[in-house]
C-alpha atoms as a PDB file:
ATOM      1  CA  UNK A   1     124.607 118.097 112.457  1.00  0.00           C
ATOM      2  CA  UNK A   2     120.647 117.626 111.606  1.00  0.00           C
ATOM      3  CA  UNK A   3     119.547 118.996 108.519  1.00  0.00           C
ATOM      4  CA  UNK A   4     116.214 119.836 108.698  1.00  0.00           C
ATOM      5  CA  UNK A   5     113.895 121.063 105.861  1.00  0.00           C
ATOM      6  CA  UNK A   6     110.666 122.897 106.031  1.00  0.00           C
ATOM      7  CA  UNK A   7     107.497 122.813 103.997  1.00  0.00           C
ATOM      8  CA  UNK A   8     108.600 125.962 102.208  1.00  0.00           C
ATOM      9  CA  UNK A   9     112.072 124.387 101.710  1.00  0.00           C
ATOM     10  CA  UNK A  10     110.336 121.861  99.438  1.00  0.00           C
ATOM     11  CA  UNK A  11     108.590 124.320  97.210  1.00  0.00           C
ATOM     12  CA  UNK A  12     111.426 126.186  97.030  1.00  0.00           C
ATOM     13  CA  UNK A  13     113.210 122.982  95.496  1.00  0.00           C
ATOM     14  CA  UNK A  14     110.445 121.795  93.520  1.00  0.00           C
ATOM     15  CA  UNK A  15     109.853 124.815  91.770  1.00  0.00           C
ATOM     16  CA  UNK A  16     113.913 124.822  91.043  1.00  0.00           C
ATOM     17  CA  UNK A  17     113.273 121.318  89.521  1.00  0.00           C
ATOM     18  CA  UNK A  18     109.449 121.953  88.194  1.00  0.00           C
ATOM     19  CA  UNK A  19     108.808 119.137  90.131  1.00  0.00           C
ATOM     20  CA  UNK A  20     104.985 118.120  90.483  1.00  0.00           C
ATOM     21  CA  UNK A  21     102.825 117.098  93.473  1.00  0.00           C
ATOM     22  CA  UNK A  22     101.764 114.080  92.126  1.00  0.00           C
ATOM     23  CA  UNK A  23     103.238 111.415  89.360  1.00  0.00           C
ATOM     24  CA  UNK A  24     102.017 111.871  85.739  1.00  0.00           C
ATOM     25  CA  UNK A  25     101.594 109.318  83.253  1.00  0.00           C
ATOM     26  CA  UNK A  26     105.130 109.906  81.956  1.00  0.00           C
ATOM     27  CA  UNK A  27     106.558 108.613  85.198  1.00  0.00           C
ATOM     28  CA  UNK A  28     104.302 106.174  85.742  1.00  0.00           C
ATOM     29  CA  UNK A  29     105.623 104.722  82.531  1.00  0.00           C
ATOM     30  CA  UNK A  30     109.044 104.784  83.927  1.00  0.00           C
ATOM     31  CA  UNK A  31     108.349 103.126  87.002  1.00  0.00           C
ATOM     32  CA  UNK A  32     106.258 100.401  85.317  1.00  0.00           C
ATOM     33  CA  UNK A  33     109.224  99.903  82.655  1.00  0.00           C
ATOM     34  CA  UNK A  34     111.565  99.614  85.978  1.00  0.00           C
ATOM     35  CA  UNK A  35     109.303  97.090  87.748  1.00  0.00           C
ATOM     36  CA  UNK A  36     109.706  95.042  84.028  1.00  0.00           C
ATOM     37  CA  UNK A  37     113.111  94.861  84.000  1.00  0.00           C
ATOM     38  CA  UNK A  38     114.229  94.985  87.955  1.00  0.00           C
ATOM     39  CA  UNK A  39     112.599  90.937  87.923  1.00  0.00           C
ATOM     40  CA  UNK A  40     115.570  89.838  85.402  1.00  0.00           C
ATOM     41  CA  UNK A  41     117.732  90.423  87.891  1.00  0.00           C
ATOM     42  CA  UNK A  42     115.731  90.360  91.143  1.00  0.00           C
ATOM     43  CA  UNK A  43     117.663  87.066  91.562  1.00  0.00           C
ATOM     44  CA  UNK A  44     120.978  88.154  92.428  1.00  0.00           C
ATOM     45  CA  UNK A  45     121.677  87.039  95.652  1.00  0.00           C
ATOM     46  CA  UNK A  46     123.617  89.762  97.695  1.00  0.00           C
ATOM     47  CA  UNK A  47     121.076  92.290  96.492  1.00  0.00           C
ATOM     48  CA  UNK A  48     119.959  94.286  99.335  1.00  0.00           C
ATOM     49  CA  UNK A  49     117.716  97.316  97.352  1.00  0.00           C
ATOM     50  CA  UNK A  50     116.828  98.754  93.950  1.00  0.00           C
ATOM     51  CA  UNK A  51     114.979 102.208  93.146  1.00  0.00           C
ATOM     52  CA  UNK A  52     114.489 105.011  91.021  1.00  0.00           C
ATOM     53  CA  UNK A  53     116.101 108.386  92.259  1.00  0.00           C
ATOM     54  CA  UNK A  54     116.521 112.081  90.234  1.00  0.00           C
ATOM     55  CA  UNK A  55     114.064 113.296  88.564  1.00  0.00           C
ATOM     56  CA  UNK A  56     111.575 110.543  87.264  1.00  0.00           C
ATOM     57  CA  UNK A  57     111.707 110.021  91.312  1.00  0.00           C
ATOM     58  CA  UNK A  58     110.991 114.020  91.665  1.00  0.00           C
ATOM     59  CA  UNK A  59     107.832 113.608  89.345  1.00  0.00           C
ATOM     60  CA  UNK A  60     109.742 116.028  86.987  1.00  0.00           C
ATOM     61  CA  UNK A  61     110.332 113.131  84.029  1.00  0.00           C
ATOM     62  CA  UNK A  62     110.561 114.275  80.292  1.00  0.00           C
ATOM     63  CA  UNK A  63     110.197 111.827  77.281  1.00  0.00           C
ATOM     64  CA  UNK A  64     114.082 112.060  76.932  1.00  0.00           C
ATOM     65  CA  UNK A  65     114.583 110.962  80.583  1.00  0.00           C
ATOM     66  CA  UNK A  66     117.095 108.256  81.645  1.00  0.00           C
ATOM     67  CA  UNK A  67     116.168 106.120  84.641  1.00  0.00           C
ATOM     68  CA  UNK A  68     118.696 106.486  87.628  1.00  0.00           C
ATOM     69  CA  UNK A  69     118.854 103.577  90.109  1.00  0.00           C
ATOM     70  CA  UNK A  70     120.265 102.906  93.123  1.00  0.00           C
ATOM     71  CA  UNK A  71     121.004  99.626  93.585  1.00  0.00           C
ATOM     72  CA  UNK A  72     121.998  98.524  96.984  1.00  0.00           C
ATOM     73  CA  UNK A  73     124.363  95.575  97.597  1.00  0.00           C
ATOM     74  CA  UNK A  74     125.954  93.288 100.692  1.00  0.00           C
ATOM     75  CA  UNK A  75     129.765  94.462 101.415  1.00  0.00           C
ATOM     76  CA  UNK A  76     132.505  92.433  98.864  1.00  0.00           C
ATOM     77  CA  UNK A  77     129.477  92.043  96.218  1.00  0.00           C
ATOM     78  CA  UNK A  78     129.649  95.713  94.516  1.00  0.00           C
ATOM     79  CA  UNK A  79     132.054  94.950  91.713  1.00  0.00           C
ATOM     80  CA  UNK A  80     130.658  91.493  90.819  1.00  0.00           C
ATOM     81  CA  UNK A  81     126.638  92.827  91.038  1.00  0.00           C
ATOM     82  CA  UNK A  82     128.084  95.693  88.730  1.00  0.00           C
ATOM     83  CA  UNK A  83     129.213  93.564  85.917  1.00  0.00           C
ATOM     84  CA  UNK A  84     125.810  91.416  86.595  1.00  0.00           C
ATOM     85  CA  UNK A  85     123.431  93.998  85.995  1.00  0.00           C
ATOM     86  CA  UNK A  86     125.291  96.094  83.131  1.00  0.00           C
ATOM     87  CA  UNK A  87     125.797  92.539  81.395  1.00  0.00           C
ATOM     88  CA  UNK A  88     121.905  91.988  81.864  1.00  0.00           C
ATOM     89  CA  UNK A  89     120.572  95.018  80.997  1.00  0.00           C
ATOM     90  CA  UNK A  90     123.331  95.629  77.906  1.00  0.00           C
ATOM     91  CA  UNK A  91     121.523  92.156  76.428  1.00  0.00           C
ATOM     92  CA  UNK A  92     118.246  92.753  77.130  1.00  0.00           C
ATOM     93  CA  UNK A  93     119.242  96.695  75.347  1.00  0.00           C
ATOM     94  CA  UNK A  94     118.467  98.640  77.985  1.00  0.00           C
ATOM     95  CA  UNK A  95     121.435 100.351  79.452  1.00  0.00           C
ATOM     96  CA  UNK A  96     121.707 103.923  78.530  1.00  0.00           C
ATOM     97  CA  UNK A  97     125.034 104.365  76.658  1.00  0.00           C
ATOM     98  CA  UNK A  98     126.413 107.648  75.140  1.00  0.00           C
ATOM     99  CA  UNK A  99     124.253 107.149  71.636  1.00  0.00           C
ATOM    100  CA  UNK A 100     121.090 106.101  73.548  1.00  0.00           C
ATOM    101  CA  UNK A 101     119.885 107.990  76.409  1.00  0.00           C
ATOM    102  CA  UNK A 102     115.728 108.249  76.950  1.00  0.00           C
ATOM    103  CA  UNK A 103     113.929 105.665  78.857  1.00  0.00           C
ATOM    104  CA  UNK A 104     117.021 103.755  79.141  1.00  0.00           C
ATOM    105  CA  UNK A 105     118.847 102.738  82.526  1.00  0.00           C
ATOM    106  CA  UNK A 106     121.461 104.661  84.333  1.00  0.00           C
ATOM    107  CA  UNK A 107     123.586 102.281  86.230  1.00  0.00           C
ATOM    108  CA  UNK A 108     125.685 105.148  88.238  1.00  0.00           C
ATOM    109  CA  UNK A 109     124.983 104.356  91.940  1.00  0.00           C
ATOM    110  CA  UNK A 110     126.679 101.152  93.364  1.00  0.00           C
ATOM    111  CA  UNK A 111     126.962 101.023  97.249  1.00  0.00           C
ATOM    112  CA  UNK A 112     127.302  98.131  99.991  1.00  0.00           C
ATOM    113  CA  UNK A 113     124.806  97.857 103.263  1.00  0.00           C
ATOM    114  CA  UNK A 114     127.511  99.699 104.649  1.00  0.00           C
ATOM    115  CA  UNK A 115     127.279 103.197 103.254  1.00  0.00           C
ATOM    116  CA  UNK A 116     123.567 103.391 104.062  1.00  0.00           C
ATOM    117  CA  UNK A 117     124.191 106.276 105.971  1.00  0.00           C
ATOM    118  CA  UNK A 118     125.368 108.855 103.063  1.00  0.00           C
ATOM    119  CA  UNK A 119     126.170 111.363 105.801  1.00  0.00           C
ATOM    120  CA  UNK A 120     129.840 110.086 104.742  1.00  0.00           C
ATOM    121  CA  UNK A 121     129.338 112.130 100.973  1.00  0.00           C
ATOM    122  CA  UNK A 122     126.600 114.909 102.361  1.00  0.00           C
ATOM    123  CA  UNK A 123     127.817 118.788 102.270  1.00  0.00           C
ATOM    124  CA  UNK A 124     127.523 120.893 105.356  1.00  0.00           C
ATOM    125  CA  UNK A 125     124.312 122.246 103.753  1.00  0.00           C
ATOM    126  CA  UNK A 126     122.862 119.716 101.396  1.00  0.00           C
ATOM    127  CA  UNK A 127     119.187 119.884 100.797  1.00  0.00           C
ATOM    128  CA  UNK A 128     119.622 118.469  97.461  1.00  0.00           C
ATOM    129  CA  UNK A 129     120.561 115.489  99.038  1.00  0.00           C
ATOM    130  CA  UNK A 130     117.839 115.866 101.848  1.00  0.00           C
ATOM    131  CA  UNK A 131     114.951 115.782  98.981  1.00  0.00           C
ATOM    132  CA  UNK A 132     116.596 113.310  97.289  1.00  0.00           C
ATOM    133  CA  UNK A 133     116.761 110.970  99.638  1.00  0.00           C
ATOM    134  CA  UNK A 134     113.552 111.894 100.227  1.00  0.00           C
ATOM    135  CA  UNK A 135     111.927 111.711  96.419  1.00  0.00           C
ATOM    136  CA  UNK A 136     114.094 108.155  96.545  1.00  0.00           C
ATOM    137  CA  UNK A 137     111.441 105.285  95.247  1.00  0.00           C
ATOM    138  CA  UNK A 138     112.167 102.066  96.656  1.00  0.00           C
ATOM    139  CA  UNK A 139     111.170  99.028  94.010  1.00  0.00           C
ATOM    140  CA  UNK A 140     113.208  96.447  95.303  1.00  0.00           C
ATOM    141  CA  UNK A 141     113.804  95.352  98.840  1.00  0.00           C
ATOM    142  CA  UNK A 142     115.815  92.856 100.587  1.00  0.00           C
ATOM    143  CA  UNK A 143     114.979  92.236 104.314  1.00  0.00           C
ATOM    144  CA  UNK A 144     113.902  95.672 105.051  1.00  0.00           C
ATOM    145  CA  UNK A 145     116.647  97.568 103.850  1.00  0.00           C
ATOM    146  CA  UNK A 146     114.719 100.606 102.378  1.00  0.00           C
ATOM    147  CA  UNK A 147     113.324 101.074 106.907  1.00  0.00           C
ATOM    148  CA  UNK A 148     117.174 100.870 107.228  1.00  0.00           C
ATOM    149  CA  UNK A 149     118.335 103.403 104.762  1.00  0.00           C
ATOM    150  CA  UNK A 150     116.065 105.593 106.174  1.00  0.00           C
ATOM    151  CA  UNK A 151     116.845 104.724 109.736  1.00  0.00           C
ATOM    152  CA  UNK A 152     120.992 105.101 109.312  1.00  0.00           C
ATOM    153  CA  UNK A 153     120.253 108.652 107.838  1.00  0.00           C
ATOM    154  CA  UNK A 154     118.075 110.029 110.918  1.00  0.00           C
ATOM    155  CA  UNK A 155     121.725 110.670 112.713  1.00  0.00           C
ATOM    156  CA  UNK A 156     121.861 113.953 110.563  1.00  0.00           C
ATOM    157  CA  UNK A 157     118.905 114.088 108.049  1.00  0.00           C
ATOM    158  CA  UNK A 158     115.711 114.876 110.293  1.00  0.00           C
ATOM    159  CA  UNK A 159     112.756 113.392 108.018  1.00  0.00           C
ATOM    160  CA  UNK A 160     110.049 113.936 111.024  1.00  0.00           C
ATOM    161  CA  UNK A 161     107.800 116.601 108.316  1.00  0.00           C
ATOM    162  CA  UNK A 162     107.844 114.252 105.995  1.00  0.00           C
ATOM    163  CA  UNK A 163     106.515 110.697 107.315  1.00  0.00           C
ATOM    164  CA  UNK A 164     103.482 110.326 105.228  1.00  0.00           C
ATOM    165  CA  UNK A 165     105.790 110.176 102.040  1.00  0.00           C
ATOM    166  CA  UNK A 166     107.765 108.081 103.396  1.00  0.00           C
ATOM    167  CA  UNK A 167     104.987 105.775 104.267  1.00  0.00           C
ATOM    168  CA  UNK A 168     103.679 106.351 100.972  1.00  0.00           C
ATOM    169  CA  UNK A 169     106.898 105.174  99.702  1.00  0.00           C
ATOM    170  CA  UNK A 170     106.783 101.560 100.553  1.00  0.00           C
ATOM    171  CA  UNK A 171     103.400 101.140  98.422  1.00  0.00           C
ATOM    172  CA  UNK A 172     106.016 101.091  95.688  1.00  0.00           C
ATOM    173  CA  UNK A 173     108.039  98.440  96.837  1.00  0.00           C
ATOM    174  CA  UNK A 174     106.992  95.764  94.033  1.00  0.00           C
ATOM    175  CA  UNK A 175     109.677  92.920  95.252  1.00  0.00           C
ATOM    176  CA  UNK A 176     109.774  93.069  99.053  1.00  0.00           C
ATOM    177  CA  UNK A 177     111.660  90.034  99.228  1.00  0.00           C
ATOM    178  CA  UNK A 178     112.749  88.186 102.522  1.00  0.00           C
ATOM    179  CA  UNK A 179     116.211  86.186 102.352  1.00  0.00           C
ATOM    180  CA  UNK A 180     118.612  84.533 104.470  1.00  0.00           C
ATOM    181  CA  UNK A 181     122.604  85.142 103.949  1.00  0.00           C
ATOM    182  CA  UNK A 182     124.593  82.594 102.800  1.00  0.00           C
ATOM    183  CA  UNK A 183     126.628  80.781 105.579  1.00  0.00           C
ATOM    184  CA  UNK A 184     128.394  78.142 103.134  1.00  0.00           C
ATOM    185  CA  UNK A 185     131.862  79.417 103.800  1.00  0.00           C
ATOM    186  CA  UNK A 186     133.117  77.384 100.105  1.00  0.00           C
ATOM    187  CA  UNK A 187     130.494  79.702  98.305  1.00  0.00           C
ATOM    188  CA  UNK A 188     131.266  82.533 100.104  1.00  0.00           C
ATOM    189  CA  UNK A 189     135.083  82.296  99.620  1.00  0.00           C
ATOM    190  CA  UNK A 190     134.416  81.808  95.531  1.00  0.00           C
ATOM    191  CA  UNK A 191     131.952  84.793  95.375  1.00  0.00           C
ATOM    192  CA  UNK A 192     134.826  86.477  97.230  1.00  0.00           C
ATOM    193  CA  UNK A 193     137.176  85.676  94.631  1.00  0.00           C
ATOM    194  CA  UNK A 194     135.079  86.756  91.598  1.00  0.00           C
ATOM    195  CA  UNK A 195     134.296  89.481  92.894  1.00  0.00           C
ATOM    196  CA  UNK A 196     137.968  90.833  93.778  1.00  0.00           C
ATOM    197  CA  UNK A 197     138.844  89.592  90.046  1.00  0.00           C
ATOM    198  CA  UNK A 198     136.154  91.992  88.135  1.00  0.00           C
ATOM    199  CA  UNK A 199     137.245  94.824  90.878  1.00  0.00           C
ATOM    200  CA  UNK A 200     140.819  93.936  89.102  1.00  0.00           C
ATOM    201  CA  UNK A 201     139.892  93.891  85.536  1.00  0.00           C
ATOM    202  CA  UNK A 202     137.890  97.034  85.707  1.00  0.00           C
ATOM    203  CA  UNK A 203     139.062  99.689  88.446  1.00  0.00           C
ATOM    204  CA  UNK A 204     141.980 100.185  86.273  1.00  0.00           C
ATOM    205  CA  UNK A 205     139.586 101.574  83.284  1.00  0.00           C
ATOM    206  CA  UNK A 206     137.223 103.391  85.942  1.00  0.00           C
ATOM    207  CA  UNK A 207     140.364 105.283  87.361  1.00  0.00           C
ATOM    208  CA  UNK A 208     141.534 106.298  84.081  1.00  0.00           C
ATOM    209  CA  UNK A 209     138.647 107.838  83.291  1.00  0.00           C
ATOM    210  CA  UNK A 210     138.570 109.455  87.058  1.00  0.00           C
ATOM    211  CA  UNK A 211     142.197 110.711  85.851  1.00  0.00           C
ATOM    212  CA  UNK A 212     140.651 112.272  82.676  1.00  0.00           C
ATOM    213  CA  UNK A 213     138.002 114.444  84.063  1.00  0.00           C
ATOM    214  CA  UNK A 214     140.059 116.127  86.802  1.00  0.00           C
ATOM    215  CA  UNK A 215     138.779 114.045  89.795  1.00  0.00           C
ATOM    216  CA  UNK A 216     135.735 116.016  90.543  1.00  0.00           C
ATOM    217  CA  UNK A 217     134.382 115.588  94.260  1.00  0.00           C
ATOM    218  CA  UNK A 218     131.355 113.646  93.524  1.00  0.00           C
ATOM    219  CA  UNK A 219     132.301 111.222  91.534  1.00  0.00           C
ATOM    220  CA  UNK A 220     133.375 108.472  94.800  1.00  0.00           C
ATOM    221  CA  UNK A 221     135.001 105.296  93.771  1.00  0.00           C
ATOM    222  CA  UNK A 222     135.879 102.793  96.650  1.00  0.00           C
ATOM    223  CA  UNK A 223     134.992  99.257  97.798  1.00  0.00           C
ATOM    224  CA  UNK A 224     131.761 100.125  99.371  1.00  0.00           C
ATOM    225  CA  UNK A 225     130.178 102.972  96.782  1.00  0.00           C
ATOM    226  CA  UNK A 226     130.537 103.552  93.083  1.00  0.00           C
ATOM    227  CA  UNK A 227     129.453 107.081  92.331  1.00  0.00           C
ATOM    228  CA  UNK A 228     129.829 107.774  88.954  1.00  0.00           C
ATOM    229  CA  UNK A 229     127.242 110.752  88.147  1.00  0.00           C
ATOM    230  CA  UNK A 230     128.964 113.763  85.246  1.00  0.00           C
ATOM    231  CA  UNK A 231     127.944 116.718  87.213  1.00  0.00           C
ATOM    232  CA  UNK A 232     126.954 118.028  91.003  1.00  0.00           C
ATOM    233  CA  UNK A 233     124.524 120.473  91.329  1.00  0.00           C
ATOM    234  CA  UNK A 234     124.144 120.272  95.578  1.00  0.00           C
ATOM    235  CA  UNK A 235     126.477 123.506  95.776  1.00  0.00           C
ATOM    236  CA  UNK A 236     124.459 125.631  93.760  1.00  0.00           C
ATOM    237  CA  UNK A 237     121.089 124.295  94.864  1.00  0.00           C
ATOM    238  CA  UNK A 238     122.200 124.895  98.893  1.00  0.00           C
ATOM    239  CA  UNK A 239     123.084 128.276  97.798  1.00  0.00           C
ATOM    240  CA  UNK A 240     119.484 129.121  96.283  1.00  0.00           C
ATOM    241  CA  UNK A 241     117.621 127.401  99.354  1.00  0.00           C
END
């Protein structure tokens, strides 16, 4: 099935989400603050891509805004990369916890190369996700992977209306970085390891916590996508466009 959104779709969901036509100097400041801090860990090897999604993404930012990324990751790299980046961003005090929430980062969205195509979590009707994907800001990229993303989701998300903002999208793209995968099968084998040992120390804790809030559908916790967001608001948005 091809969703397809008009013109008039997108007011209708920017008005929902006072979203503007162009970014003020609030998220400008929050993109500028992401290009900072993506470079301390622009170095991880498996990463594929890094941006800004929700609604510093949507040009609807506060001054109490967290920054939601989605970072992007080879396959049997997600629970390692995970650890990585909260780690670096806990030290350099910039991880949003549940005391400290504006201007700080949201590490919610893990996924592999291979759950690109987010048809696999989409409702029948889903124009949240449509405009999201849409409103997604690419900073980091790794071998073309934001072309990619987009390319994997043209199977059911028709993005034809919308070219020149996708266009306009990769002016963003601050790292477009070009690297080769690593063939050493010894390296391989030990990032392999350490990766399956943080998936063992800490899916136990993230299932718990699954447990506690009831399992609610969009929270998606697997090998290939960590998808921790509180709340889902693509029912009641479908329903009002």
């Amino acid at each position: 099935m091809v969703q397809k959104y008009s013109w008039e779709d997108k007011q209708k969901f920017d008005t929902l989400f006072k979203n503007k036509d162009t970014r003020w100097e609030v998220e400008k400041k929050y993109i500028e603050k992401t290009i900072k801090y993506i470079r301390y860990i622009k170095w991880i090897p498996w990463l594929r891509m890094i941006g800004v999604w929700n609604s510093i993404a949507m040009n609807s930012a506060t001054l109490d805004s967290d920054i939601d990324l989605l970072i992007v990751v080879d396959e049997k790299r997600m629970w390692f990369t995970r650890i990585l980046c909260t780690f670096i961003f806990q030290i350099l005090n910039v991880r949003k916890t549940d005391k400290h929430h504006a201007w700080r980062f949201c590490l919610s969205f893990f996924c592999t190369f291979n759950w690109l195509d987010f048809s696999k979590f989409s409702l029948i009707k889903d124009p949240y996700l449509y405009f999201w994907m849409l409103s997604f800001v690419p900073i980091l990229d790794v071998n073309n992977c934001y072309s990619q993303f987009i390319e994997k989701n043209t199977s059911w998300a028709d993005f034809s209306n919308y070219k020149n903002i996708l266009v306009n999208h990769k002016k963003n793209i601050t790292y477009n970085i070009s690297r080769n995968k690593c063939t050493n099968d010894t390296i391989i084998k030990v990032y392999n390891c350490i990766d399956t040992l943080c998936k063992k120390v800490f899916l136990p804790k993230t299932l718990k916590h699954y447990e506690n809030i009831w399992k609610p559908y969009w929270i998606i916790i697997s090998d290939d996508i960590l998808k921790f967001h509180n709340e889902d608001i693509r029912k009641d948005i479908a329903e009002k466009i």
